[in-house]
Protein backbone atom coordinates (compact mmCIF):
# COMPACT_ATOMS: atom_id res chain seq x y z
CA UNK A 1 13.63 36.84 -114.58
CA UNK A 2 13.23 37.01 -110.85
CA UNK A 3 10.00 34.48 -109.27
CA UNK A 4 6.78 36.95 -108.94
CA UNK A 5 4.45 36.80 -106.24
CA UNK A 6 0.81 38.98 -106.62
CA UNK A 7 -0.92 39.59 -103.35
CA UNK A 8 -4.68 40.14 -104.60
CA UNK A 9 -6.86 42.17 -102.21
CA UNK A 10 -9.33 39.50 -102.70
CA UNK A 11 -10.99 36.56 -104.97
CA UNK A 12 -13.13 38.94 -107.32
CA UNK A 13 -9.92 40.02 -108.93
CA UNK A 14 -7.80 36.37 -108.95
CA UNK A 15 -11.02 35.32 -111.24
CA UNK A 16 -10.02 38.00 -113.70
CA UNK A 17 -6.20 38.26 -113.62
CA UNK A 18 -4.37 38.53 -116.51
CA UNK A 19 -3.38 35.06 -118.16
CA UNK A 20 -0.20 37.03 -119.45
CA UNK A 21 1.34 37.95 -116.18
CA UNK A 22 2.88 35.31 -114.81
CA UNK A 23 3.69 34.59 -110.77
CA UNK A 24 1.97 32.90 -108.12
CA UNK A 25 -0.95 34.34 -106.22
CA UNK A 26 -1.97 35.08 -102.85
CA UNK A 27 -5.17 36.38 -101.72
CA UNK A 28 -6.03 38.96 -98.82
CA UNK A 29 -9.24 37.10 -97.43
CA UNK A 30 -9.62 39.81 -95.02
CA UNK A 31 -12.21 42.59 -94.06
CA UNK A 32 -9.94 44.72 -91.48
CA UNK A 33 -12.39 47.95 -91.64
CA UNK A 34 -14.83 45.95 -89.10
CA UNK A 35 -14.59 44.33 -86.44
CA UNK A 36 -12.40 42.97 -83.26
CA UNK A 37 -8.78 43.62 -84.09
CA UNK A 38 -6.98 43.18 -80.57
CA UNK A 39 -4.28 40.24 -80.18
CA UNK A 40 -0.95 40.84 -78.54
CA UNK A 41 0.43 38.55 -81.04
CA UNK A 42 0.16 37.34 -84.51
CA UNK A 43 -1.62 34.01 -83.19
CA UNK A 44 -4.11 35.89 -80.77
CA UNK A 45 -4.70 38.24 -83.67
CA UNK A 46 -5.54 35.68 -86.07
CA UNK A 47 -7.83 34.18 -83.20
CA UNK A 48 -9.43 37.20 -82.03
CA UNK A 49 -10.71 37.91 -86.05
CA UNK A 50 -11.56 33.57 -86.65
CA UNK A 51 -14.01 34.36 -83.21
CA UNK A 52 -15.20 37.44 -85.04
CA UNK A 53 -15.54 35.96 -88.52
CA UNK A 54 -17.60 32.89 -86.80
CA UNK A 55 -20.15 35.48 -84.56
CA UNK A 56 -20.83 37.16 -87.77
CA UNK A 57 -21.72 34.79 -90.48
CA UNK A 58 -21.33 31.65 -88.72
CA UNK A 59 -17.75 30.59 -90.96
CA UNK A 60 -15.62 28.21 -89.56
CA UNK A 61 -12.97 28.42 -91.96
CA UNK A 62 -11.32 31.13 -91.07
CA UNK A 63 -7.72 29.79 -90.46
CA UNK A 64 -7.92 27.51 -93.64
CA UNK A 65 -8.94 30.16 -95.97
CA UNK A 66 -7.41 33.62 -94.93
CA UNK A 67 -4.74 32.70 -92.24
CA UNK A 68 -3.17 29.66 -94.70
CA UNK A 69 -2.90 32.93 -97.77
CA UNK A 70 -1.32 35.49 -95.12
CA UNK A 71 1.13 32.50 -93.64
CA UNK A 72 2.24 32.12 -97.19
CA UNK A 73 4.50 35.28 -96.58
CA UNK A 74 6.52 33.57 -94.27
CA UNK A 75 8.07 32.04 -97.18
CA UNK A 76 8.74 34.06 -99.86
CA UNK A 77 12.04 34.43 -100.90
CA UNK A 78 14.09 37.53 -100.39
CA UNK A 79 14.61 37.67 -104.09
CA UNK A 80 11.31 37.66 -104.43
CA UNK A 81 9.33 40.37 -106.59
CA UNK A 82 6.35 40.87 -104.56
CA UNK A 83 3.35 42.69 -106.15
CA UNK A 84 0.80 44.72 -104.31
CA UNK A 85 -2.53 45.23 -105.69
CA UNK A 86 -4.82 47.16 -103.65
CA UNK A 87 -7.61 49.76 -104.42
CA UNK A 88 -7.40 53.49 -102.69
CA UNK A 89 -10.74 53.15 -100.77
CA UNK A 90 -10.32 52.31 -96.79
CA UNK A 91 -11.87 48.53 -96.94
CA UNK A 92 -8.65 47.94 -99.18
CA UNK A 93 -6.20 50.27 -97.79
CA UNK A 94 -6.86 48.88 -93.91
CA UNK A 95 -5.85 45.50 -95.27
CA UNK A 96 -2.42 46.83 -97.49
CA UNK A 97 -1.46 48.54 -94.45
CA UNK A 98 -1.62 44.74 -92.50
CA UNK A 99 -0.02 43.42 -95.66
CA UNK A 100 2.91 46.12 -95.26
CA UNK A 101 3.20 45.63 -91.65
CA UNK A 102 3.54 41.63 -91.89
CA UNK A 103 6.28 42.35 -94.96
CA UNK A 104 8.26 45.17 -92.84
CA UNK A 105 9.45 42.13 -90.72
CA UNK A 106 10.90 39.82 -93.60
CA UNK A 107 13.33 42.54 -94.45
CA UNK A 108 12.29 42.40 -98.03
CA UNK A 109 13.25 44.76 -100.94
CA UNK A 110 11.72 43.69 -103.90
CA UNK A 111 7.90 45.27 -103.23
CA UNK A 112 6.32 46.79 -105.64
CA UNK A 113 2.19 48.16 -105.67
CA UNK A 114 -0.31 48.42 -108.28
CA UNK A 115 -3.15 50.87 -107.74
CA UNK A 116 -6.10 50.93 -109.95
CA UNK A 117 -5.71 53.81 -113.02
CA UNK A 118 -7.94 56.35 -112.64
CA UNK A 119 -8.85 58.85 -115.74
CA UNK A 120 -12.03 60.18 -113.40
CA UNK A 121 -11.61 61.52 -110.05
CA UNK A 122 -14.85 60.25 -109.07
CA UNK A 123 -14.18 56.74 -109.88
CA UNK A 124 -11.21 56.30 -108.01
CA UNK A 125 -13.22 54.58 -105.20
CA UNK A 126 -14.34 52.11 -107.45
CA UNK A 127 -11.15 49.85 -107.97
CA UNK A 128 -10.01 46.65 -110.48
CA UNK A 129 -13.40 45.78 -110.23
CA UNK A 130 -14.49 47.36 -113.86
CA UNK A 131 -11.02 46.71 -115.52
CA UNK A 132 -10.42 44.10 -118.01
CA UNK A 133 -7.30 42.01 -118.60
CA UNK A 134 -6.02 44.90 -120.57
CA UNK A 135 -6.31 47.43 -118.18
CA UNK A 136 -5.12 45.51 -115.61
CA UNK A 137 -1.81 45.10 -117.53
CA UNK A 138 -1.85 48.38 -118.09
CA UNK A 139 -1.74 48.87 -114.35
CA UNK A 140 0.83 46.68 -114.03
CA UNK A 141 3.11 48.51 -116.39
CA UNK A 142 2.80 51.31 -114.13
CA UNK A 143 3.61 49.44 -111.13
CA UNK A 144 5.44 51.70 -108.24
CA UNK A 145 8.50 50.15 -106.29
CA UNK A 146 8.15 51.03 -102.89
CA UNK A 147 10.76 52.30 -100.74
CA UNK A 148 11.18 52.02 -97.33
CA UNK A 149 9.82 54.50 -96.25
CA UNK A 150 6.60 53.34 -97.99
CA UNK A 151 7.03 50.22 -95.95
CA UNK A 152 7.55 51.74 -92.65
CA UNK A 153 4.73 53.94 -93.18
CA UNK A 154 2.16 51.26 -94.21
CA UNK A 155 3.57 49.18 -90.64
CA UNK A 156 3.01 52.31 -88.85
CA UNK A 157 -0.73 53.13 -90.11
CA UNK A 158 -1.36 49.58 -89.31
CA UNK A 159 -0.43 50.11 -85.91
CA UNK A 160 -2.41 53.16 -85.25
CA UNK A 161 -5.28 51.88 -86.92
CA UNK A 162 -5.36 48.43 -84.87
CA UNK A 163 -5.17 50.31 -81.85
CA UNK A 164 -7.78 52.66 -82.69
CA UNK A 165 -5.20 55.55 -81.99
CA UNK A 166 -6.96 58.37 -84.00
CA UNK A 167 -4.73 61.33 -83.20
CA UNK A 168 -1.54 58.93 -84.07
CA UNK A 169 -3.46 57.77 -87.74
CA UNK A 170 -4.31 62.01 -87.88
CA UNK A 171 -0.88 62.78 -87.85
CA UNK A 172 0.17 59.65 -90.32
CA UNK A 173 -1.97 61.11 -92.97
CA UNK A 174 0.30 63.44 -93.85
CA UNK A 175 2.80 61.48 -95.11
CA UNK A 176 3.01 62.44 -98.86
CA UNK A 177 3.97 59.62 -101.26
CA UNK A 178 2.78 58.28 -104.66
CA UNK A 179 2.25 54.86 -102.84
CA UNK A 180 -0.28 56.48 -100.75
CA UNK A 181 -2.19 59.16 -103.33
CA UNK A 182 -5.43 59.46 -101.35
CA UNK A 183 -3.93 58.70 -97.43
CA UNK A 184 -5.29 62.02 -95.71
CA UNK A 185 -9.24 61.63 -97.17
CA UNK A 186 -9.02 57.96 -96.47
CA UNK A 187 -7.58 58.55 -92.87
CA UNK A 188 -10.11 61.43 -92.36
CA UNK A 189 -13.32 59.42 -93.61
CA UNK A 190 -11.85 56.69 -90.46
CA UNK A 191 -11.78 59.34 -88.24
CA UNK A 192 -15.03 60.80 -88.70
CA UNK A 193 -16.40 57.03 -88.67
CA UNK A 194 -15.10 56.66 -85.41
CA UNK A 195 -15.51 60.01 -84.30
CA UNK A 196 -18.73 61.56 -85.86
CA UNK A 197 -20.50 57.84 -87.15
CA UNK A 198 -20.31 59.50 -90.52
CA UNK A 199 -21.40 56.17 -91.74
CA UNK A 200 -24.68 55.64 -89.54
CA UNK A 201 -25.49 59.43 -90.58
CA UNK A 202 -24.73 59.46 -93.74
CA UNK A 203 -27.23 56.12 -93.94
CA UNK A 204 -30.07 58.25 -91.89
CA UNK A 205 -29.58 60.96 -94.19
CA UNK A 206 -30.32 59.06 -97.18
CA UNK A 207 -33.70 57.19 -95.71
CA UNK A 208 -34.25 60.60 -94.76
CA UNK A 209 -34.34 61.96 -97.85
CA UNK A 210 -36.88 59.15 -98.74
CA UNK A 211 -35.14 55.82 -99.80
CA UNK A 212 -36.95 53.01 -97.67
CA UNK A 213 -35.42 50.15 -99.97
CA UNK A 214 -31.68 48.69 -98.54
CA UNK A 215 -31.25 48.41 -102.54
CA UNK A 216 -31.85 52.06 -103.42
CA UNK A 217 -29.68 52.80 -99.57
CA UNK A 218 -26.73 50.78 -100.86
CA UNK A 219 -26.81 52.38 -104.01
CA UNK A 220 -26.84 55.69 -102.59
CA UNK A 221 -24.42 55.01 -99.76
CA UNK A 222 -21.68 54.09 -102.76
CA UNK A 223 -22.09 56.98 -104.63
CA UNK A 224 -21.69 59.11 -101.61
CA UNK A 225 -19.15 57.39 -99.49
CA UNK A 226 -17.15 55.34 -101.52
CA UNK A 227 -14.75 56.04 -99.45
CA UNK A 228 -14.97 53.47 -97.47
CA UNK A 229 -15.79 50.71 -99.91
CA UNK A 230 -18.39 49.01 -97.83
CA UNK A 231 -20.02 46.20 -99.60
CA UNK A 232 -23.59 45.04 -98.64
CA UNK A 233 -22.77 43.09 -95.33
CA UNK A 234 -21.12 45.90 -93.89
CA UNK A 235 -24.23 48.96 -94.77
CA UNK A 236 -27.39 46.40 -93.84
CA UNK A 237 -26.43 46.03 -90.02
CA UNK A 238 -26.44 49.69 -90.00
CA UNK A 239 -29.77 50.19 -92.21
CA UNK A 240 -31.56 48.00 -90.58
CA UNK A 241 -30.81 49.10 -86.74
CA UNK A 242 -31.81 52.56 -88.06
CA UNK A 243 -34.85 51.49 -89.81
CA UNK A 244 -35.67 49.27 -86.51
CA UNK A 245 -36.10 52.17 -84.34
């Protein structure tokens, strides 16, 4: 049996992996929907986000505890079986497409991705998070080898997206592929983010409508833009510079 590796898209879900599948872990530490992404290079880039990550909640640890997991790709062996697992909602789909864009340069074969099963369209933004060890094997099982076009695709949407080139990431959404199942509302939702601030309307819609509580905002904000699987940190800024005016 070839040596497994499991990327994790972050430490919620390495506390619940399965005990039965075997391999060794690395996690995405990584929150690629905000903030400062330039960098010429891979150094400057992981710079430009350890000044960001330090600004914003005052974390000094950025190099020890998300570049030292990224850095372990470096290493992995070309006979590696690499295992994706990434949710369909932007937050996590900004940081597979980094993931695929650092792997396109290893040359590797072996990749495979795991995507959360779904039985209810409207839960699809919602992720491992409410799976147990069960259903993540079940997910597992159903595992889909990517080919390299998959890989090319993911480097290219990185690309676009780090350079904030909408029309380019527009264009990429149309790329049809079960690796990529919900890759034209996920690039559209960016868009219109960037475009539109869907996000800071959609917020002023819902105090609007009469929520004055960031609990009862948050809430709201899931159920209607789960799209972008914002947690907490990233909807407060925004309610409270709206609620400030």
């Amino acid at each position: 049996m070839k040596n497994q590796i499991h990327i994790l898209p972050g430490d919620s879900l390495a506390q619940t992996f399965p005990k039965e599948i075997s391999g060794e872990r690395i996690i995405c530490r990584e929150c690629l929907i905000v903030g400062n992404l330039q960098g010429e290079t891979l150094a400057e880039f992981w710079q430009t986000r350890a000044d960001f990550i330090k600004k914003e909640s005052g974390e000094n640890s950025y190099f020890e505890k998300s570049v030292s997991e990224f850095e372990k790709i470096d290493s992995i062996d070309l006979n590696t079986e690499i295992n994706l697992w990434f949710e369909y909602e932007l937050f996590c789909q900004t940081n597979l497409w980094f993931v695929l864009y650092l792997l396109k340069s290893k040359d590797l074969s072996n990749i495979f991705l795991i995507l959360p099963i779904v039985e209810d369209a409207k839960n699809r933004w919602k992720g491992f998070g409410n799976l147990g060890e069960t259903d993540l094997e079940k997910c597992f099982d159903k595992r889909i080898k990517l080919t390299a076009n998959d890989l090319n695709h993911g480097a290219k949407l990185w690309e676009a997206y780090k350079a904030n080139d909408l029309k380019s990431l527009e264009k990429l959404s149309h790329f049809q592929s079960v690796a990529f199942p919900y890759l034209k509302e996920v690039c559209q939702a960016e868009i219109e983010r960037k475009q539109d601030n869907r996000v800071e309307n959609s917020v002023r819609e819902i105090i609007k409508n009469g929520a004055t509580e960031f609990s009862e905002v948050f809430r709201q904000f899931q159920a209607k833009e789960g799209v972008y699987g914002f947690g907490d940190s990233q909807v407060k800024p925004i309610f409270e510079q709206i609620i400030s005016k």
